[in-house]
PDB file of N, CA and C in Angstrom:
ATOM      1  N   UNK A   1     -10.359  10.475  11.929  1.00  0.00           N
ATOM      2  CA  UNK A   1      -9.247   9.851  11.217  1.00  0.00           C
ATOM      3  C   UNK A   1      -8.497  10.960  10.481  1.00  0.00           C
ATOM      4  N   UNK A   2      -7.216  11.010  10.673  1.00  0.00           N
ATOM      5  CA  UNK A   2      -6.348  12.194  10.133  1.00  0.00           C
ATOM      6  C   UNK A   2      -6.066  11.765   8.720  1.00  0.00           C
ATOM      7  N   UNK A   3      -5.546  12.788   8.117  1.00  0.00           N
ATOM      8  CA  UNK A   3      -5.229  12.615   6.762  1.00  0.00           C
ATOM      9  C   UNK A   3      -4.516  11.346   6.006  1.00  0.00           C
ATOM     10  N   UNK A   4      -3.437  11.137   7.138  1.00  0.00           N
ATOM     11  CA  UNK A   4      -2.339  10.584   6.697  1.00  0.00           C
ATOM     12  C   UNK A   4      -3.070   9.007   7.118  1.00  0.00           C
ATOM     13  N   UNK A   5      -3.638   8.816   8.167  1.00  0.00           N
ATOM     14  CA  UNK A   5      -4.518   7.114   7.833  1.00  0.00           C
ATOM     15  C   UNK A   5      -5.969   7.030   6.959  1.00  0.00           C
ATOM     16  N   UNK A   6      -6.137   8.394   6.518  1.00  0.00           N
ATOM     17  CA  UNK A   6      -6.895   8.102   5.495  1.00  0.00           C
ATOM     18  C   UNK A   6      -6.391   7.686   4.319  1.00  0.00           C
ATOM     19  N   UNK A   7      -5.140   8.023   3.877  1.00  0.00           N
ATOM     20  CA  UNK A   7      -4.360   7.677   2.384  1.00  0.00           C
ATOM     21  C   UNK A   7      -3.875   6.579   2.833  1.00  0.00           C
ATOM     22  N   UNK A   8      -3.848   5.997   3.740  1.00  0.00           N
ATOM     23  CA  UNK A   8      -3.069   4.457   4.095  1.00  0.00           C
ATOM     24  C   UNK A   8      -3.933   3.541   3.871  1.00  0.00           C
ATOM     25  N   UNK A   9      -5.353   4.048   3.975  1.00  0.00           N
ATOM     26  CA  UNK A   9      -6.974   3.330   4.219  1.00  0.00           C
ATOM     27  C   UNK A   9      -6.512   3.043   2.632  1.00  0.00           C
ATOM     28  N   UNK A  10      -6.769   4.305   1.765  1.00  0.00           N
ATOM     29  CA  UNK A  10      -6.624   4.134   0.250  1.00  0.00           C
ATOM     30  C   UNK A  10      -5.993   3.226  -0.358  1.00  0.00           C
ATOM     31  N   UNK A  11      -4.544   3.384   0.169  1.00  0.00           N
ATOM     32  CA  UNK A  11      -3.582   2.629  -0.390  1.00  0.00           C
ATOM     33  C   UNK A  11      -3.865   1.048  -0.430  1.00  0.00           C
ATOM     34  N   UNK A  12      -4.136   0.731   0.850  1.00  0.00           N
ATOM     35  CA  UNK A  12      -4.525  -0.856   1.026  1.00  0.00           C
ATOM     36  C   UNK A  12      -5.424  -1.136   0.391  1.00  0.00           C
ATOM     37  N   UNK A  13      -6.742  -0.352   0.173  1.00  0.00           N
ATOM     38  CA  UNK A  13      -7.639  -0.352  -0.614  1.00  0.00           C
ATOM     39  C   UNK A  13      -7.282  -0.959  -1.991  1.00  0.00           C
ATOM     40  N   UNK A  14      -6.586  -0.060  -2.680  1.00  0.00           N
ATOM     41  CA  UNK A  14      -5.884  -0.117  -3.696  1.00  0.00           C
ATOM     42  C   UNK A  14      -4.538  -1.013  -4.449  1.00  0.00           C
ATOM     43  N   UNK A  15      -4.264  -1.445  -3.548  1.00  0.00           N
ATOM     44  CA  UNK A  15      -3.112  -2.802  -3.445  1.00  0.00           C
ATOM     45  C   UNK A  15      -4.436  -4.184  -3.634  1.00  0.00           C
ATOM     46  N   UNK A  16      -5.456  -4.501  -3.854  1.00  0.00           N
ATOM     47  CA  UNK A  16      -6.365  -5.550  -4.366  1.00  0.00           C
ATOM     48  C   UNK A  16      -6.196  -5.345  -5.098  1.00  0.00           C
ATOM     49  N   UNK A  17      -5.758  -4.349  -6.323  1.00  0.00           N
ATOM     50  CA  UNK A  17      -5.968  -4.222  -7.741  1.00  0.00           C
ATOM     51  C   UNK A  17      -4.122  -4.697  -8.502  1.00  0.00           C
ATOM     52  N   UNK A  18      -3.531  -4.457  -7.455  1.00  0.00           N
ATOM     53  CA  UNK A  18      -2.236  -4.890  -7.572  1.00  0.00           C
ATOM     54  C   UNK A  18      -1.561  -4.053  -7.748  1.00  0.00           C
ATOM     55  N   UNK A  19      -0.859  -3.437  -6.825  1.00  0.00           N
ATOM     56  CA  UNK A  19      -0.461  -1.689  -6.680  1.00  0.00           C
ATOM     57  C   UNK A  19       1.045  -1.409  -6.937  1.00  0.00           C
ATOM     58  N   UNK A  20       1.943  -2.403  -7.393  1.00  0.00           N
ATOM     59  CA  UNK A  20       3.616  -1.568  -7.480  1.00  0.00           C
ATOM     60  C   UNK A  20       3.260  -0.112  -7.919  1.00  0.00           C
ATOM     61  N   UNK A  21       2.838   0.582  -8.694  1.00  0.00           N
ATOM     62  CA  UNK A  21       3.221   1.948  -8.736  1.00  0.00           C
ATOM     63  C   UNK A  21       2.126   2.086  -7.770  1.00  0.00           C
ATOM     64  N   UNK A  22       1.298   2.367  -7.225  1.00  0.00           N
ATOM     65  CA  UNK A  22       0.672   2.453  -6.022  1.00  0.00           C
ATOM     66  C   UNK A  22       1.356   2.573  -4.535  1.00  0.00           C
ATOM     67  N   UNK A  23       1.904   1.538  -4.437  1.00  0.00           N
ATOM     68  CA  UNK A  23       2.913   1.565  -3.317  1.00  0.00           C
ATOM     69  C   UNK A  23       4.064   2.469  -3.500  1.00  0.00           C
ATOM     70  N   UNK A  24       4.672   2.612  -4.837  1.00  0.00           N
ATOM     71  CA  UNK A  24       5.842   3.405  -5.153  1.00  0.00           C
ATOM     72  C   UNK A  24       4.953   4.787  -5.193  1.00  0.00           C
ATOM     73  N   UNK A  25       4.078   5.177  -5.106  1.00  0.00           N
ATOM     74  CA  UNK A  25       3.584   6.506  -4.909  1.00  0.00           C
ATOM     75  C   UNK A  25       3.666   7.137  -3.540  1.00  0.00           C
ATOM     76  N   UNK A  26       2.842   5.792  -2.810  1.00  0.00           N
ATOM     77  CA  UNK A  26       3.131   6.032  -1.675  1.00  0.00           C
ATOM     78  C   UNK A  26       4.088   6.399  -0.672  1.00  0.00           C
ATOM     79  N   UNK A  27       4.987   5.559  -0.933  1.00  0.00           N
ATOM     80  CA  UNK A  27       6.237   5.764  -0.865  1.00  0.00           C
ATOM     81  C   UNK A  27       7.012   7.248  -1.102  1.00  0.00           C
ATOM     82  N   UNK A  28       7.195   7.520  -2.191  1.00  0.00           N
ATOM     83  CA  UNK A  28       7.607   8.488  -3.074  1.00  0.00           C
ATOM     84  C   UNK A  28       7.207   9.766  -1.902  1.00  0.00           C
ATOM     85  N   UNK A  29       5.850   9.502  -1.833  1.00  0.00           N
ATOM     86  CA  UNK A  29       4.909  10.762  -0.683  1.00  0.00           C
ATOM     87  C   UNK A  29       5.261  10.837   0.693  1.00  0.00           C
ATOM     88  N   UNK A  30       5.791   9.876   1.207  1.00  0.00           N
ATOM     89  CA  UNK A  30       6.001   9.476   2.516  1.00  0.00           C
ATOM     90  C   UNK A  30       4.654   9.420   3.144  1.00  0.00           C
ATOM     91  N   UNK A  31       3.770   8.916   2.893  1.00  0.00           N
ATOM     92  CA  UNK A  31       2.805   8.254   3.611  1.00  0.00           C
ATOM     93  C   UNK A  31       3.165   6.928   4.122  1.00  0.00           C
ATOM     94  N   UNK A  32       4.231   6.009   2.981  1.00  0.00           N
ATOM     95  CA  UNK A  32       4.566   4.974   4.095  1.00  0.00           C
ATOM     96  C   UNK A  32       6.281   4.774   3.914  1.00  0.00           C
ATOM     97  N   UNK A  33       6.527   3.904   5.185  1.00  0.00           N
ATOM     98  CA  UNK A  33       8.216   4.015   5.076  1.00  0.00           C
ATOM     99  C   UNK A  33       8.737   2.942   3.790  1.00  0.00           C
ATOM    100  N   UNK A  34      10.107   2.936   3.938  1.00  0.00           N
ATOM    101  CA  UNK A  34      10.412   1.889   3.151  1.00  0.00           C
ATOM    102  C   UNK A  34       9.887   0.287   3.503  1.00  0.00           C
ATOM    103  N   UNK A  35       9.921  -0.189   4.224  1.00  0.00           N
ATOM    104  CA  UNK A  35       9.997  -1.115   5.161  1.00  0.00           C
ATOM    105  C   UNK A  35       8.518  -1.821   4.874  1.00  0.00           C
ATOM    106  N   UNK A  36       7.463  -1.149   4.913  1.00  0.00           N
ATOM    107  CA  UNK A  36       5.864  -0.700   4.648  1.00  0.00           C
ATOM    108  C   UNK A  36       5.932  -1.175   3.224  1.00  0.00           C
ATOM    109  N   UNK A  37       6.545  -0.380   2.211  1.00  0.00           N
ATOM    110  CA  UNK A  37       6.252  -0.664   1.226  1.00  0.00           C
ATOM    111  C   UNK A  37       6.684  -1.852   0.227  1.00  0.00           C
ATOM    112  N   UNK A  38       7.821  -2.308   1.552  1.00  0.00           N
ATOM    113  CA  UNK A  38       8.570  -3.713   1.021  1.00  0.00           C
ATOM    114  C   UNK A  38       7.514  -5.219   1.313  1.00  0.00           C
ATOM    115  N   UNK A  39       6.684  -5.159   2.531  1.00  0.00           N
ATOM    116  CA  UNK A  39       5.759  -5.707   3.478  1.00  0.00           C
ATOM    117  C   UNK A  39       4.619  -5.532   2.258  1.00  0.00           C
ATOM    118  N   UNK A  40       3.916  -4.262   2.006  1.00  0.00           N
ATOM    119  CA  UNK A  40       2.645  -4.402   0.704  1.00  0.00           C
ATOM    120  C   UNK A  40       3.314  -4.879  -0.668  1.00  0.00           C
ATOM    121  N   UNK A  41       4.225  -4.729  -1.222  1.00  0.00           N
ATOM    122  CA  UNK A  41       4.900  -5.255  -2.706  1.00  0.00           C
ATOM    123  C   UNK A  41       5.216  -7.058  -2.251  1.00  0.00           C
ATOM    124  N   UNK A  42       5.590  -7.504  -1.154  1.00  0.00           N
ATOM    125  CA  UNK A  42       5.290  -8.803  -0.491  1.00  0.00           C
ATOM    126  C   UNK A  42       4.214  -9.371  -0.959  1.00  0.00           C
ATOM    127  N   UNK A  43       3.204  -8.777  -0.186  1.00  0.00           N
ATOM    128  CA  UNK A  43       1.684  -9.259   0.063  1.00  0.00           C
ATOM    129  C   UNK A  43       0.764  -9.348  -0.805  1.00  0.00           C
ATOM    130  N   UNK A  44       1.080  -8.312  -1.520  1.00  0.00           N
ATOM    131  CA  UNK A  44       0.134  -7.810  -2.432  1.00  0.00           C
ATOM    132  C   UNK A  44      -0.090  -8.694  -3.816  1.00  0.00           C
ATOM    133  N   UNK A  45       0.957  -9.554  -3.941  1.00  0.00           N
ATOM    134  CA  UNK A  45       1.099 -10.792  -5.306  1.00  0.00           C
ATOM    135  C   UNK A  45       0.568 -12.072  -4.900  1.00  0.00           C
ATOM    136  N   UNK A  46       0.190 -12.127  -3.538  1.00  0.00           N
ATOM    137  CA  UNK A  46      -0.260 -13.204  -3.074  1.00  0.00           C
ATOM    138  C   UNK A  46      -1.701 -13.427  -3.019  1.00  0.00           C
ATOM    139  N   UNK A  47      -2.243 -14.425  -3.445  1.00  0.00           N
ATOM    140  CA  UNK A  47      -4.308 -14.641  -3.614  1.00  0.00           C
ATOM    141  C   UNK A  47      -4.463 -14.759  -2.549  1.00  0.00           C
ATOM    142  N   UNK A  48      -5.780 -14.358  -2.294  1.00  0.00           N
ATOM    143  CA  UNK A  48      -6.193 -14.546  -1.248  1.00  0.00           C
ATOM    144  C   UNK A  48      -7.679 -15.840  -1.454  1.00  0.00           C
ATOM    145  N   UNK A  49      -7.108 -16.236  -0.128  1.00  0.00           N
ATOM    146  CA  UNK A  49      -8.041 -17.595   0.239  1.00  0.00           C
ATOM    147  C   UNK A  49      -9.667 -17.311   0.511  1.00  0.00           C
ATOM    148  N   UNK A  50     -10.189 -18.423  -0.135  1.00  0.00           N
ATOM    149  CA  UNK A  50     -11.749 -17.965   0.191  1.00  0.00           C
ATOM    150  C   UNK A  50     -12.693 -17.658  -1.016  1.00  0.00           C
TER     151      UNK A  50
END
């Protein structure tokens, strides 16, 4: 696993805790595109079932 899907591993990781500056880091780094980080700031406010 290369660098760059290891910090993506992280990131998602890290979006359970509820990540806007998380994602805006990411971002910021270009580990993910805009588009990516519009899709996790989406998702990421939503509970999960179960």
């Amino acid at each position: 696993m290369g660098v760059r899907s290891k910090a993506v591993v992280k990131v998602a990781q890290l979006l359970r805790a509820g990540g806007d500056a998380v994602i805006d880091a990411a971002r910021h780094f270009n580990i993910i595109d805009a588009a990516t980080a519009r899709t996790f700031k989406n998702n990421s406010k939503k509970s999960e079932i179960g």
